[in-house]
N, C-alpha and C. Protein backbone atom coordinates (compact mmCIF):
# COMPACT_ATOMS: atom_id res chain seq x y z
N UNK A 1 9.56 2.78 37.71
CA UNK A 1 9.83 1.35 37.70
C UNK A 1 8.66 0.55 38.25
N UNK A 2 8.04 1.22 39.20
CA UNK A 2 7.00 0.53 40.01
C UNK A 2 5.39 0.50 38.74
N UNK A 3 5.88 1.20 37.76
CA UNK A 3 4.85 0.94 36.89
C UNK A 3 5.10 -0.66 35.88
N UNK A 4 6.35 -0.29 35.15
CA UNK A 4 7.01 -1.50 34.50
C UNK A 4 6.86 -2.77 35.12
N UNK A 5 6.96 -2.91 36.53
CA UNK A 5 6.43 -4.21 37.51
C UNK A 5 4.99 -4.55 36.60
N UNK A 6 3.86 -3.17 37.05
CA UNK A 6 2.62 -3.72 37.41
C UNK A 6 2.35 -4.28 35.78
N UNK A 7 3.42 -3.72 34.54
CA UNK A 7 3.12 -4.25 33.17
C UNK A 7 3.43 -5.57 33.15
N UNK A 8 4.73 -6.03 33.78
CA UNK A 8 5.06 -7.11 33.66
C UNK A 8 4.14 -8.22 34.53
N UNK A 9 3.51 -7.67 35.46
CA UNK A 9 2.49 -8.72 36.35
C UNK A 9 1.41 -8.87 35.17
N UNK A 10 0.87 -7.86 34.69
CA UNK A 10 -0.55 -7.54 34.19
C UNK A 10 -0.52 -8.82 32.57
N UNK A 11 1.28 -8.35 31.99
CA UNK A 11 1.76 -9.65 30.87
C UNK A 11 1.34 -10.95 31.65
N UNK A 12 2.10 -11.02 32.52
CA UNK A 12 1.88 -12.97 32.98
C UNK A 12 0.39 -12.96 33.24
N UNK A 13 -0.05 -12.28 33.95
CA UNK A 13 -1.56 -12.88 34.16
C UNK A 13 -2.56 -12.87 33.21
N UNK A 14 -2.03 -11.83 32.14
CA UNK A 14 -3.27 -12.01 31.07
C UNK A 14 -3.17 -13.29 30.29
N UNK A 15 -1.73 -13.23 29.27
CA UNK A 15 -0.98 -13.88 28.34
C UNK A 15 -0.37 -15.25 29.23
N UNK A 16 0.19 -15.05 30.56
CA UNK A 16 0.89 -16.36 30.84
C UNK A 16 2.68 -15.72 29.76
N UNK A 17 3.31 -16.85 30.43
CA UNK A 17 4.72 -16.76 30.10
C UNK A 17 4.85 -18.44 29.40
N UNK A 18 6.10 -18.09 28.62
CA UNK A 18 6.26 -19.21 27.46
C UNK A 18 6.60 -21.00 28.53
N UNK A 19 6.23 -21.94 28.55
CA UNK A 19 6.72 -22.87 29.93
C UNK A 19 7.75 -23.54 29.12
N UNK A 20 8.74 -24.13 30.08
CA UNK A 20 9.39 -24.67 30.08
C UNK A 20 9.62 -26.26 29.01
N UNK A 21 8.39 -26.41 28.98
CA UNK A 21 8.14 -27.40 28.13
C UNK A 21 7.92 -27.22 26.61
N UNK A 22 7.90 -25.63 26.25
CA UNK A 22 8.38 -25.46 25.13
C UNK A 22 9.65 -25.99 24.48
N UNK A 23 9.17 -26.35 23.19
CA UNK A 23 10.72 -26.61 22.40
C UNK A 23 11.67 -25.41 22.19
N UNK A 24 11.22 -24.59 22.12
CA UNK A 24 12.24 -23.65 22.12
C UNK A 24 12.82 -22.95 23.45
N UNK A 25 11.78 -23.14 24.34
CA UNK A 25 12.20 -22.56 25.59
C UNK A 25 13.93 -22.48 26.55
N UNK A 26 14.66 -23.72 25.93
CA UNK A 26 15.68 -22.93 26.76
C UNK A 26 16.60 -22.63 25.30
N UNK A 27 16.59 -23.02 24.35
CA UNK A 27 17.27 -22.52 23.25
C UNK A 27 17.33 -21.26 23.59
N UNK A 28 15.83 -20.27 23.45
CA UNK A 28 15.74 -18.94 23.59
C UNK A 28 17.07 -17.99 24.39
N UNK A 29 16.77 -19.09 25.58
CA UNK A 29 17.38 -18.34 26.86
C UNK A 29 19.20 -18.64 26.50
N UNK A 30 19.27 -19.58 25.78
CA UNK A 30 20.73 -19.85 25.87
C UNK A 30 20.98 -18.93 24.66
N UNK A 31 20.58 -18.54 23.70
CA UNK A 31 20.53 -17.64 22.91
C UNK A 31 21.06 -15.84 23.53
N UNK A 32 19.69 -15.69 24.65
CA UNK A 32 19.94 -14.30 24.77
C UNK A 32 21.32 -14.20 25.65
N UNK A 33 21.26 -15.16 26.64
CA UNK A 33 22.61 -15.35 27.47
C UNK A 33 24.22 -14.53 26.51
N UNK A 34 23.77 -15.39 25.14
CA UNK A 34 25.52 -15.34 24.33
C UNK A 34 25.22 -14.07 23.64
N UNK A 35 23.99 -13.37 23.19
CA UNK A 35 24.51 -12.31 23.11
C UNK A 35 24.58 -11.19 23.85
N UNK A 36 23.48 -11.18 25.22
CA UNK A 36 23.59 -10.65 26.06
C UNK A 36 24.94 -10.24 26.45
N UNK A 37 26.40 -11.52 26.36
CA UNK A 37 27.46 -11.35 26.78
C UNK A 37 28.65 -10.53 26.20
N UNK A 38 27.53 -10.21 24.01
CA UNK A 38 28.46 -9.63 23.63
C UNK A 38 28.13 -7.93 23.19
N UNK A 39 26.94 -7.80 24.06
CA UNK A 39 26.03 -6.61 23.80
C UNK A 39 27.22 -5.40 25.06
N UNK A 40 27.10 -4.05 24.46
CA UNK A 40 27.52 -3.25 25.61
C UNK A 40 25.87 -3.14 26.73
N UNK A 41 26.94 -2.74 28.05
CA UNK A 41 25.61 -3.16 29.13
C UNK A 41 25.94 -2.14 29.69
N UNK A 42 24.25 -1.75 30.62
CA UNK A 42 24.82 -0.70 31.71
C UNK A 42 25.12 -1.22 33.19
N UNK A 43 25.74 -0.67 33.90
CA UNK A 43 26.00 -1.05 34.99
C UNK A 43 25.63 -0.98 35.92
N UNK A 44 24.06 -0.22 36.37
CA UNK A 44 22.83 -0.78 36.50
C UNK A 44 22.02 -1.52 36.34
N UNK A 45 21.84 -1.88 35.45
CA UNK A 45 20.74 -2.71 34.72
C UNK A 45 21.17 -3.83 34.08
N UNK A 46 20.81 -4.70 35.02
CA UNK A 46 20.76 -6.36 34.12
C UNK A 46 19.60 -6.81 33.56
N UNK A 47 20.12 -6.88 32.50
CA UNK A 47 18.83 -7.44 31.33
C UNK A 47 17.94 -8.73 31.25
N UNK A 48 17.06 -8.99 31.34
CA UNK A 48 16.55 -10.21 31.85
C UNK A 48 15.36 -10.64 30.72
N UNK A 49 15.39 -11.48 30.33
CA UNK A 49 14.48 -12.33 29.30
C UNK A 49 12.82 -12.41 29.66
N UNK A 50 12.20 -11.88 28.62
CA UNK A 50 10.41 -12.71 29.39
C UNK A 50 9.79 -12.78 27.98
N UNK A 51 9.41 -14.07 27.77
CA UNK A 51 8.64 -14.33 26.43
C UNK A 51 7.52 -14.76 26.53
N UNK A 52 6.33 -13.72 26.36
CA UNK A 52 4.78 -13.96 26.64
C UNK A 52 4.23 -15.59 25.76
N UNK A 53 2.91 -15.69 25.86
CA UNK A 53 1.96 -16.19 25.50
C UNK A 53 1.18 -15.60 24.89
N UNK A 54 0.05 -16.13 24.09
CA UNK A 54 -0.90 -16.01 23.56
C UNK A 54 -1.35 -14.57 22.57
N UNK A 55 -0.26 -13.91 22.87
CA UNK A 55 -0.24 -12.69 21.84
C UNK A 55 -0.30 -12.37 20.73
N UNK A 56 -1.06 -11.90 20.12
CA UNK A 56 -1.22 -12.40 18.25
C UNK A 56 -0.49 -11.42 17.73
N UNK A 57 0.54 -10.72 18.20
CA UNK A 57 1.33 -9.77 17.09
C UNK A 57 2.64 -10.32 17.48
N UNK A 58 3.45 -10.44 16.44
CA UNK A 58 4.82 -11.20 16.91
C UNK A 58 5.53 -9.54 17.51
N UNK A 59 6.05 -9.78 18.43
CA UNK A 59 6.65 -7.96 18.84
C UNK A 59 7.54 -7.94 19.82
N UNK A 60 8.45 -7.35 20.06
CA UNK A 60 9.67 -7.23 20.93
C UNK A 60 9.50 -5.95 21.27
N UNK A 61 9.92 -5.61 22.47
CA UNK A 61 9.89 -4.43 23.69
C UNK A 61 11.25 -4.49 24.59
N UNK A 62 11.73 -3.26 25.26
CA UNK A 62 12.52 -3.37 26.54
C UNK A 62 12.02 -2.16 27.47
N UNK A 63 12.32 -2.66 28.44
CA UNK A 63 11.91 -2.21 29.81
C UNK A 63 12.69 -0.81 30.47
N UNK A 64 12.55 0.11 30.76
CA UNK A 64 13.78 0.94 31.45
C UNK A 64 14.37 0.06 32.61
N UNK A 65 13.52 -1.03 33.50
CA UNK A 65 14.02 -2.31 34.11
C UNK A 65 15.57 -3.31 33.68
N UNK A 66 14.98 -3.24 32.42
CA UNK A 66 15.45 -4.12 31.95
C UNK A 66 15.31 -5.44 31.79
N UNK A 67 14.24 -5.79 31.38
CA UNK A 67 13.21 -6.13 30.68
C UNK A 67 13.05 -6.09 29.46
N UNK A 68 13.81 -7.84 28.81
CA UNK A 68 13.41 -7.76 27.43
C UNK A 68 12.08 -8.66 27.16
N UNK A 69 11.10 -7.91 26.63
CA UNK A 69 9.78 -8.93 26.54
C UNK A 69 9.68 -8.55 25.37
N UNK A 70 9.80 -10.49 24.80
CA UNK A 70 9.44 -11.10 23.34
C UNK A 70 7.50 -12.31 23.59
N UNK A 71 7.22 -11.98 22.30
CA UNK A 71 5.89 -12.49 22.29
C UNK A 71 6.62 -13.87 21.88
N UNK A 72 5.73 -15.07 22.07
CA UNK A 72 5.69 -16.59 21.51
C UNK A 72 6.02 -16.24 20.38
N UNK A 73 5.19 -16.06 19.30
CA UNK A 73 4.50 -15.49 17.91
C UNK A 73 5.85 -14.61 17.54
N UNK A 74 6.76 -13.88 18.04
CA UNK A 74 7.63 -13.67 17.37
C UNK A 74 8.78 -14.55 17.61
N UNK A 75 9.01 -15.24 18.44
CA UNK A 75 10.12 -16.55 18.50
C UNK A 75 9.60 -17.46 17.41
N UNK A 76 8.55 -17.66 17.17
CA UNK A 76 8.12 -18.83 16.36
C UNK A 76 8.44 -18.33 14.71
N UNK A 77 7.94 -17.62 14.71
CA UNK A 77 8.31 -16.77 13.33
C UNK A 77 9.81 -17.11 13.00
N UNK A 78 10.56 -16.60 13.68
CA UNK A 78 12.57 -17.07 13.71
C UNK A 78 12.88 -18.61 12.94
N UNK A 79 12.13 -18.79 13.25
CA UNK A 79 11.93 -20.90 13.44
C UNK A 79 11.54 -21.14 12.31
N UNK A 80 10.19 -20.73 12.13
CA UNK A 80 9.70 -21.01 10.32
C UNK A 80 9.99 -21.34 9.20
N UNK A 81 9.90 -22.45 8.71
CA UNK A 81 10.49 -22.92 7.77
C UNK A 81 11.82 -22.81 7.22
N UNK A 82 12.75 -22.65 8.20
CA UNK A 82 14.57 -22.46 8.12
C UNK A 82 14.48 -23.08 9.08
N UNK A 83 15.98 -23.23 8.45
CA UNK A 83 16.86 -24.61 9.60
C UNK A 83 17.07 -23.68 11.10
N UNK A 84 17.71 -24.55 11.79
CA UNK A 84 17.72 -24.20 13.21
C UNK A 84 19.00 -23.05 13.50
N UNK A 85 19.91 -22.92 13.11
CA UNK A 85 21.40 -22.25 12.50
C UNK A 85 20.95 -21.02 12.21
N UNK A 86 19.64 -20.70 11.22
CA UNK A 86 18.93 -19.67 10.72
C UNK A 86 18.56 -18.71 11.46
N UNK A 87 17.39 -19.95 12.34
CA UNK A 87 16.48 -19.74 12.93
C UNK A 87 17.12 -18.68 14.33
N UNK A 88 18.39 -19.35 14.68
CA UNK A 88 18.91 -18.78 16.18
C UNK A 88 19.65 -17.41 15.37
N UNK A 89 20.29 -17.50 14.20
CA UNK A 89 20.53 -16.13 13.59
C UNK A 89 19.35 -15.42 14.09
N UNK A 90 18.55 -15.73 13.32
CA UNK A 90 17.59 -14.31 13.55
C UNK A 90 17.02 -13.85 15.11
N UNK A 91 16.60 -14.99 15.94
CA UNK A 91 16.45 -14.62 17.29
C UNK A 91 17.67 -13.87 18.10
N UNK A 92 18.76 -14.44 17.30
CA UNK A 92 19.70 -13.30 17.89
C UNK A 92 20.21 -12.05 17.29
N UNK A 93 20.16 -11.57 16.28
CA UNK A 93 19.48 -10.27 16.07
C UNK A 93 18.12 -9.77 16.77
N UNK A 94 17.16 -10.07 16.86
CA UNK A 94 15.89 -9.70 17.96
C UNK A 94 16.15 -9.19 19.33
N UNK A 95 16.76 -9.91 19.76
CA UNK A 95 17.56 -9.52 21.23
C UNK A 95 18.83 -8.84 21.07
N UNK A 96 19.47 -8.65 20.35
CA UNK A 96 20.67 -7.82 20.16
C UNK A 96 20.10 -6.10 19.80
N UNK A 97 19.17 -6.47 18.98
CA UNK A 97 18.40 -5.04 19.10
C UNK A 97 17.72 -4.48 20.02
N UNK A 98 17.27 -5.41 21.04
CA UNK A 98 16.44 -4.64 22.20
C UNK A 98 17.40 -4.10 22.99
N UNK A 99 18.91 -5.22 23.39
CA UNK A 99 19.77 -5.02 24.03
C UNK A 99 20.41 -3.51 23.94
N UNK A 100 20.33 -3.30 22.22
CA UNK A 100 21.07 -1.91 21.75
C UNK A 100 20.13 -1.19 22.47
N UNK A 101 18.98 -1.12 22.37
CA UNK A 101 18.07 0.37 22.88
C UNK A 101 18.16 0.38 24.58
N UNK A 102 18.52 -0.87 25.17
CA UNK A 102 18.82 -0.45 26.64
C UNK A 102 20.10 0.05 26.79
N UNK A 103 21.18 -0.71 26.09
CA UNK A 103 22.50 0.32 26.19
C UNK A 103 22.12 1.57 25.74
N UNK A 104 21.35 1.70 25.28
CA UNK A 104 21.48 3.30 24.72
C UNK A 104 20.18 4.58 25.40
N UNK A 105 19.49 3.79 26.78
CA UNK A 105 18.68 4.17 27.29
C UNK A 105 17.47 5.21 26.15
N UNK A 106 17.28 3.72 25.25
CA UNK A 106 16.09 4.15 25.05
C UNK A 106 15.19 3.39 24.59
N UNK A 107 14.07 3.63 25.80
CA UNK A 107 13.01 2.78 25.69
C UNK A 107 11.45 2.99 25.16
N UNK A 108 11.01 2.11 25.01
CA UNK A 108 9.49 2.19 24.37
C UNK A 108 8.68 2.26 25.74
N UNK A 109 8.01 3.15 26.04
CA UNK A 109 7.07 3.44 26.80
C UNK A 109 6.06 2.17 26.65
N UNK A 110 6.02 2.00 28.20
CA UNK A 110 4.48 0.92 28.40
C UNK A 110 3.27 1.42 28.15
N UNK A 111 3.20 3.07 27.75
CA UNK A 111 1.88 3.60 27.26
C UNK A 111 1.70 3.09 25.81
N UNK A 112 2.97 2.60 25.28
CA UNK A 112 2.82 2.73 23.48
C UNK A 112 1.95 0.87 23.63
N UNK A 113 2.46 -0.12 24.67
CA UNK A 113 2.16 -1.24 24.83
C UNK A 113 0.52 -1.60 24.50
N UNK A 114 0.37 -0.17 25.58
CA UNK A 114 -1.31 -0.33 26.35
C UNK A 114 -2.06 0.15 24.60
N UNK A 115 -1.27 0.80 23.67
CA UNK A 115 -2.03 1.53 22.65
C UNK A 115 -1.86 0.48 21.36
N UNK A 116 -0.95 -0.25 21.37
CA UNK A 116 -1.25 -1.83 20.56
C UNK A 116 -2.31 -2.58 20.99
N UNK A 117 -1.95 -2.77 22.22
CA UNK A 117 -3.10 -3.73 22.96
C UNK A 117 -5.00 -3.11 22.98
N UNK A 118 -4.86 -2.03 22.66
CA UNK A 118 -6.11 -1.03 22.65
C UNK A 118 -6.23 -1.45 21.36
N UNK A 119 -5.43 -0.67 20.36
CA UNK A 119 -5.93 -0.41 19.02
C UNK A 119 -5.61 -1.11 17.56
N UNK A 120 -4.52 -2.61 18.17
CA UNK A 120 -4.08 -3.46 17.35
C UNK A 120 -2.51 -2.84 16.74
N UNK A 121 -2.12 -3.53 15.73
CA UNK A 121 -1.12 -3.03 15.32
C UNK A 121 -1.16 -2.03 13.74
N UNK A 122 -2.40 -2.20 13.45
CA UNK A 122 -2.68 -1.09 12.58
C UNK A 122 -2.58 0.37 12.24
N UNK A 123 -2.50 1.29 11.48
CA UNK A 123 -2.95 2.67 11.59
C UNK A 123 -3.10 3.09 12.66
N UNK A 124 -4.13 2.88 13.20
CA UNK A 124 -4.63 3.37 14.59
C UNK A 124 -3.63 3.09 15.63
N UNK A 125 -3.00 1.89 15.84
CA UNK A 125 -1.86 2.03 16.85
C UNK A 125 -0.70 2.38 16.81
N UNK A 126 -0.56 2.54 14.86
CA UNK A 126 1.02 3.26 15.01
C UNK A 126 0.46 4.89 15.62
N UNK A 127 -0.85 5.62 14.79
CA UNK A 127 -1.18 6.96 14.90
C UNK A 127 -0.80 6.97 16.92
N UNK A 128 -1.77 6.33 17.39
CA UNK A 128 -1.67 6.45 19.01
C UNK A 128 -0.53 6.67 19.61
N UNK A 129 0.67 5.94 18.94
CA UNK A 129 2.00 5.59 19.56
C UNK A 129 2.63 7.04 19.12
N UNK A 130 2.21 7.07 17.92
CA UNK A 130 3.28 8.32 17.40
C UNK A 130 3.11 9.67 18.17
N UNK A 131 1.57 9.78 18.87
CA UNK A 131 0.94 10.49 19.98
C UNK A 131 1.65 10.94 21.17
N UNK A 132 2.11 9.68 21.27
CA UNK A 132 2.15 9.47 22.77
C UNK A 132 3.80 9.90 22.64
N UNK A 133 4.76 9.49 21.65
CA UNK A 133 6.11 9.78 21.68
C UNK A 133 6.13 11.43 21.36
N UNK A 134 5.34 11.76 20.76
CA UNK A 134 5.72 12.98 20.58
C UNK A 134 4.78 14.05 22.61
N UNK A 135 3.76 13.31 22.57
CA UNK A 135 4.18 13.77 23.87
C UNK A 135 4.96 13.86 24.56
N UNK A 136 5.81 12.76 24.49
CA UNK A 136 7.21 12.75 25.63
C UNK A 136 8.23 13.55 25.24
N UNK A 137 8.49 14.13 24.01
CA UNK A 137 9.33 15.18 23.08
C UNK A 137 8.31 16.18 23.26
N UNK A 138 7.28 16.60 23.84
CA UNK A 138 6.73 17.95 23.94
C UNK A 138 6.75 18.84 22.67
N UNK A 139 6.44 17.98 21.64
CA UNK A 139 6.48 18.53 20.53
C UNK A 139 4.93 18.25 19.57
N UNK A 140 4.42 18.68 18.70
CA UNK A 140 3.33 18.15 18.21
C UNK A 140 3.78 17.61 16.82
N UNK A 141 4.88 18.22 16.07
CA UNK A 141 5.31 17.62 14.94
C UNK A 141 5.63 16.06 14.58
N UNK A 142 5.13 15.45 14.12
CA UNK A 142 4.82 14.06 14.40
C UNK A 142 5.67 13.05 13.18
N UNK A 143 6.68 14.67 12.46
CA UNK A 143 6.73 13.89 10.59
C UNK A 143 8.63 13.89 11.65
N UNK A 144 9.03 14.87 12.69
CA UNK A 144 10.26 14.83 13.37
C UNK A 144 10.01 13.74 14.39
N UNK A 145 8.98 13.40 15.30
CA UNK A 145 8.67 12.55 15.79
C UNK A 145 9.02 11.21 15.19
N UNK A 146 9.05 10.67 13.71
CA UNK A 146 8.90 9.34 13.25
C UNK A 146 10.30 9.26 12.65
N UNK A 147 11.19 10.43 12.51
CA UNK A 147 12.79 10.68 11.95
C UNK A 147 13.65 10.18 13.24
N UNK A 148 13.12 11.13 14.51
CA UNK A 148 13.78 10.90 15.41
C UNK A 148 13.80 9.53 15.59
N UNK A 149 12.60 8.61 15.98
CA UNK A 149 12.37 6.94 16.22
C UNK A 149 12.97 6.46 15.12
N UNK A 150 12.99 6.53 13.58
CA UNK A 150 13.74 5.85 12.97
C UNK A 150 14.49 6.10 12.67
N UNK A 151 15.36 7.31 13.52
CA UNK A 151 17.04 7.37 13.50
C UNK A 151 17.27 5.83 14.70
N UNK A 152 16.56 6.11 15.59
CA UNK A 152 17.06 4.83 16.80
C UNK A 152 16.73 3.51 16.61
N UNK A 153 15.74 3.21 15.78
CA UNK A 153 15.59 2.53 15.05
C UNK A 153 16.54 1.57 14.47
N UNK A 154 17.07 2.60 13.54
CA UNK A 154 17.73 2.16 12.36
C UNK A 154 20.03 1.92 13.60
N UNK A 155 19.85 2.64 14.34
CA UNK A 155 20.90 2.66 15.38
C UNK A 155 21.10 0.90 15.63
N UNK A 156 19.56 0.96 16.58
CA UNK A 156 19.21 -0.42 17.10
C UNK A 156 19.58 -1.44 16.34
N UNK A 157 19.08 -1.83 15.23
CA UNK A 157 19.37 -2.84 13.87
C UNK A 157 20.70 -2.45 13.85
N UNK A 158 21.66 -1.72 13.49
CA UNK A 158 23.01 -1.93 13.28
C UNK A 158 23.39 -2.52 14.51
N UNK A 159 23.60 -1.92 15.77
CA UNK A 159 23.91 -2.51 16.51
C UNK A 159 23.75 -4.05 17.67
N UNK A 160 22.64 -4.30 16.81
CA UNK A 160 21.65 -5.60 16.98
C UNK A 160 22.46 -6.78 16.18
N UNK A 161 22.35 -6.15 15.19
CA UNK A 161 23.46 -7.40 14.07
C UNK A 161 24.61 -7.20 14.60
N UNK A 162 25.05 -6.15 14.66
CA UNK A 162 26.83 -6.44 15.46
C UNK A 162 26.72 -7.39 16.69
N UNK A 163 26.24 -6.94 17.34
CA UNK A 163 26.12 -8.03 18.29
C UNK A 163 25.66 -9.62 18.18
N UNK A 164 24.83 -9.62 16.98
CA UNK A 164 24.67 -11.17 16.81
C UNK A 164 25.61 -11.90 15.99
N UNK A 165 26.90 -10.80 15.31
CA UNK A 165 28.05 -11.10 14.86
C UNK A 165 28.64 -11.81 15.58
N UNK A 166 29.06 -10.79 16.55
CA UNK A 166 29.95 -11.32 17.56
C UNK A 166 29.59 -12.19 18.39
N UNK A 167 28.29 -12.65 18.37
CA UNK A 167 27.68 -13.83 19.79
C UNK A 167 28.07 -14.92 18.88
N UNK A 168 28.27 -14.97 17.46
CA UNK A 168 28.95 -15.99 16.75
C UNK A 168 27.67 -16.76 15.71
N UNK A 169 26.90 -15.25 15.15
CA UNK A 169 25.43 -15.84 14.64
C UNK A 169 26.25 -15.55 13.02
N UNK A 170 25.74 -15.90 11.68
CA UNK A 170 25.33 -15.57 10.56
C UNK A 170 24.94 -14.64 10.22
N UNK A 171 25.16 -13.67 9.90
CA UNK A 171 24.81 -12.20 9.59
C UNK A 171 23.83 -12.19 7.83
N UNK A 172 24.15 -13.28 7.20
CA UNK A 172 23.55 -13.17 6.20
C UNK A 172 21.91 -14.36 6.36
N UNK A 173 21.87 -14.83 7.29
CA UNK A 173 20.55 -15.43 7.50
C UNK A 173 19.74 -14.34 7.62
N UNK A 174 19.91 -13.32 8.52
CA UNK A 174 19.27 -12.41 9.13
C UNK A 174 18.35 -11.52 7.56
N UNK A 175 19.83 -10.80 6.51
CA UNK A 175 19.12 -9.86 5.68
C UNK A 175 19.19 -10.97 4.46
N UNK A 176 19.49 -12.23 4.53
CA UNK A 176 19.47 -12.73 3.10
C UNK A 176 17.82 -12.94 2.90
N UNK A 177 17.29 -13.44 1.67
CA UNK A 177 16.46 -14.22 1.24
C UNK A 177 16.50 -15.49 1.83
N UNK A 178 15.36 -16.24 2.20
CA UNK A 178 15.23 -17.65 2.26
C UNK A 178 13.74 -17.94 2.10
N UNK A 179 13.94 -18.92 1.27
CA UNK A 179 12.31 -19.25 1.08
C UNK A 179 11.61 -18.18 0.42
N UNK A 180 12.46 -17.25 -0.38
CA UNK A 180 11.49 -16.23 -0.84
C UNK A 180 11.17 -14.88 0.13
N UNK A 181 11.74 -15.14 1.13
CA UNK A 181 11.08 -14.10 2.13
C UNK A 181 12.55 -13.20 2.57
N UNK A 182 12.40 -11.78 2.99
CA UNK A 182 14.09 -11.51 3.60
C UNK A 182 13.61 -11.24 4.98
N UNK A 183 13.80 -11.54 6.20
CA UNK A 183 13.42 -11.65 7.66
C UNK A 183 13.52 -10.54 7.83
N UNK A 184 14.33 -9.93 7.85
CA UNK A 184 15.12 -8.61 8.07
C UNK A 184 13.90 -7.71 7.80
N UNK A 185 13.30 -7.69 6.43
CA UNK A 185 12.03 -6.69 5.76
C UNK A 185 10.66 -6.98 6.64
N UNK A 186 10.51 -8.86 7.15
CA UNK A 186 9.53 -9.16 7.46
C UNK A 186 8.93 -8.56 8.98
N UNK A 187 10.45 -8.51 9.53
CA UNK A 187 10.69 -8.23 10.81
C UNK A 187 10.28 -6.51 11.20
N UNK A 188 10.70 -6.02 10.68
CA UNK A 188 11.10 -4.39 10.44
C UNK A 188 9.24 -4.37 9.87
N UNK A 189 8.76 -4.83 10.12
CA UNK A 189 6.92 -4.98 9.38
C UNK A 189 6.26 -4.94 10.71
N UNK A 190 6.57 -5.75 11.24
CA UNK A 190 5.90 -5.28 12.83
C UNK A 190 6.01 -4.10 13.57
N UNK A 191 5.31 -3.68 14.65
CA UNK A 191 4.73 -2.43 15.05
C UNK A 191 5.48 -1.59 15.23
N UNK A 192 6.97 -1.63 15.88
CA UNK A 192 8.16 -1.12 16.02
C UNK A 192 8.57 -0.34 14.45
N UNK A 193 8.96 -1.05 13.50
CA UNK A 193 8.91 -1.02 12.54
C UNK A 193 8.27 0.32 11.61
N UNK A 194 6.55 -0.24 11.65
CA UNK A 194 5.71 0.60 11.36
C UNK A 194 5.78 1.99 11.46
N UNK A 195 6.16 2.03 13.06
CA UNK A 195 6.30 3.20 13.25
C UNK A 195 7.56 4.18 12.89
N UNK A 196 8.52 3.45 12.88
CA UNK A 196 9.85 4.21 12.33
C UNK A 196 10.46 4.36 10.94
N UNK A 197 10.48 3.11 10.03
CA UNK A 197 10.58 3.26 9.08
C UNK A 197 9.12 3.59 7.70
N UNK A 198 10.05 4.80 6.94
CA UNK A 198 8.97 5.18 6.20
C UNK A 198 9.49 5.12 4.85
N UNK A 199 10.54 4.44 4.58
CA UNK A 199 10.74 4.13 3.06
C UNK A 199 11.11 2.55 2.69
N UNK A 200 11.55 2.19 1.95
CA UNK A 200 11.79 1.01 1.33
C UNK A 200 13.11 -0.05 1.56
N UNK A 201 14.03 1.67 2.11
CA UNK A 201 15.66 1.19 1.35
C UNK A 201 16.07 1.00 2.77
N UNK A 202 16.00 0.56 3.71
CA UNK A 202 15.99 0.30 5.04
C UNK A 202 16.87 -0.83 5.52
């Protein structure tokens, strides 16, 4: 835990945290609040909101803390050219999925963080990440390594939308089309993503 601190100090001081004077800033929070309330929780761990700055990959993480850290760049994305109704659909799927992987104690290592932040979100940082997880499985097979993550993966997203069901979101904003685009595909494109899913039909 005493490491997860020094990530979360090392976030604010590089990046800074989202201020208050954002337009979206307490939406966000009133957001994670309602589904936070309809997510299963552990009884340890209270889940707590932190949405960086200046980060150029839109990307969501949780903490073994509990610690959900969202980038600016992926709140803003939610927002994009859809109405506001949409927009909180999809941010609440985002947090309903991180929420699932802490109910389900399982987290993304702050080594996989340090290996985006090293090597971008490209090739090279899914290869690093996929490294580093299969270190923690003491395994070198890397093709069971990316089955296993996008079994939890694919867990997370179901249970991410259930929960933004029940916080009282739109379930079809999330995987419909709008504007040409399906969020759901766009979303599942970022680094998380990358690394777990390896086909189409997702």
């Amino acid at each position: 835990l005493s490491e997860q601190k020094e990530l979360i100090d090392w976030l604010r001081s590089i990046y800074g945290e989202l201020p208050s004077s954002h337009p979206l800033f307490q939406r966000s929070r009133d957001i994670f609040e309602r589904v936070l309330t309809a997510a299963d929780k552990r009884a340890a761990r209270l889940p707590e909101l932190m949405i960086i700055q200046e980060a150029k990959d839109p990307w969501a993480m949780c903490l073994e803390n509990g610690t959900v850290i969202l980038t600016q760049k992926a709140l803003e994305i939610c927002y994009r050219d859809v109405d506001e109704p949409t927009g909180s659909a999809r941010l609440a799927f985002i947090f309903g999925h991180e929420l699932a992987h802490l109910a389900k104690d399982d987290f993304w290592e702050w080594k996989a963080f340090e290996m985006v932040k090293k090597h971008g979100s490209g090739q090279r940082g899914i290869q690093a990440i996929l490294n580093i997880l299969a270190e923690s499985e003491k395994t070198e097979d890397l093709d069971h390594v990316r089955e296993t993550r996008k079994k939890k993966e694919i867990q997370a997203d179901e249970y991410g939308l259930l929960y933004a069901v029940m916080a009282g979101y739109d379930p079809k904003a999330i995987v419909d089309d709008a504007n040409g685009e399906n969020f759901f595909q766009e979303w599942v494109d970022q680094i998380t993503g990358k690394v777990a899913y390896t086909d189409d039909d997702h």
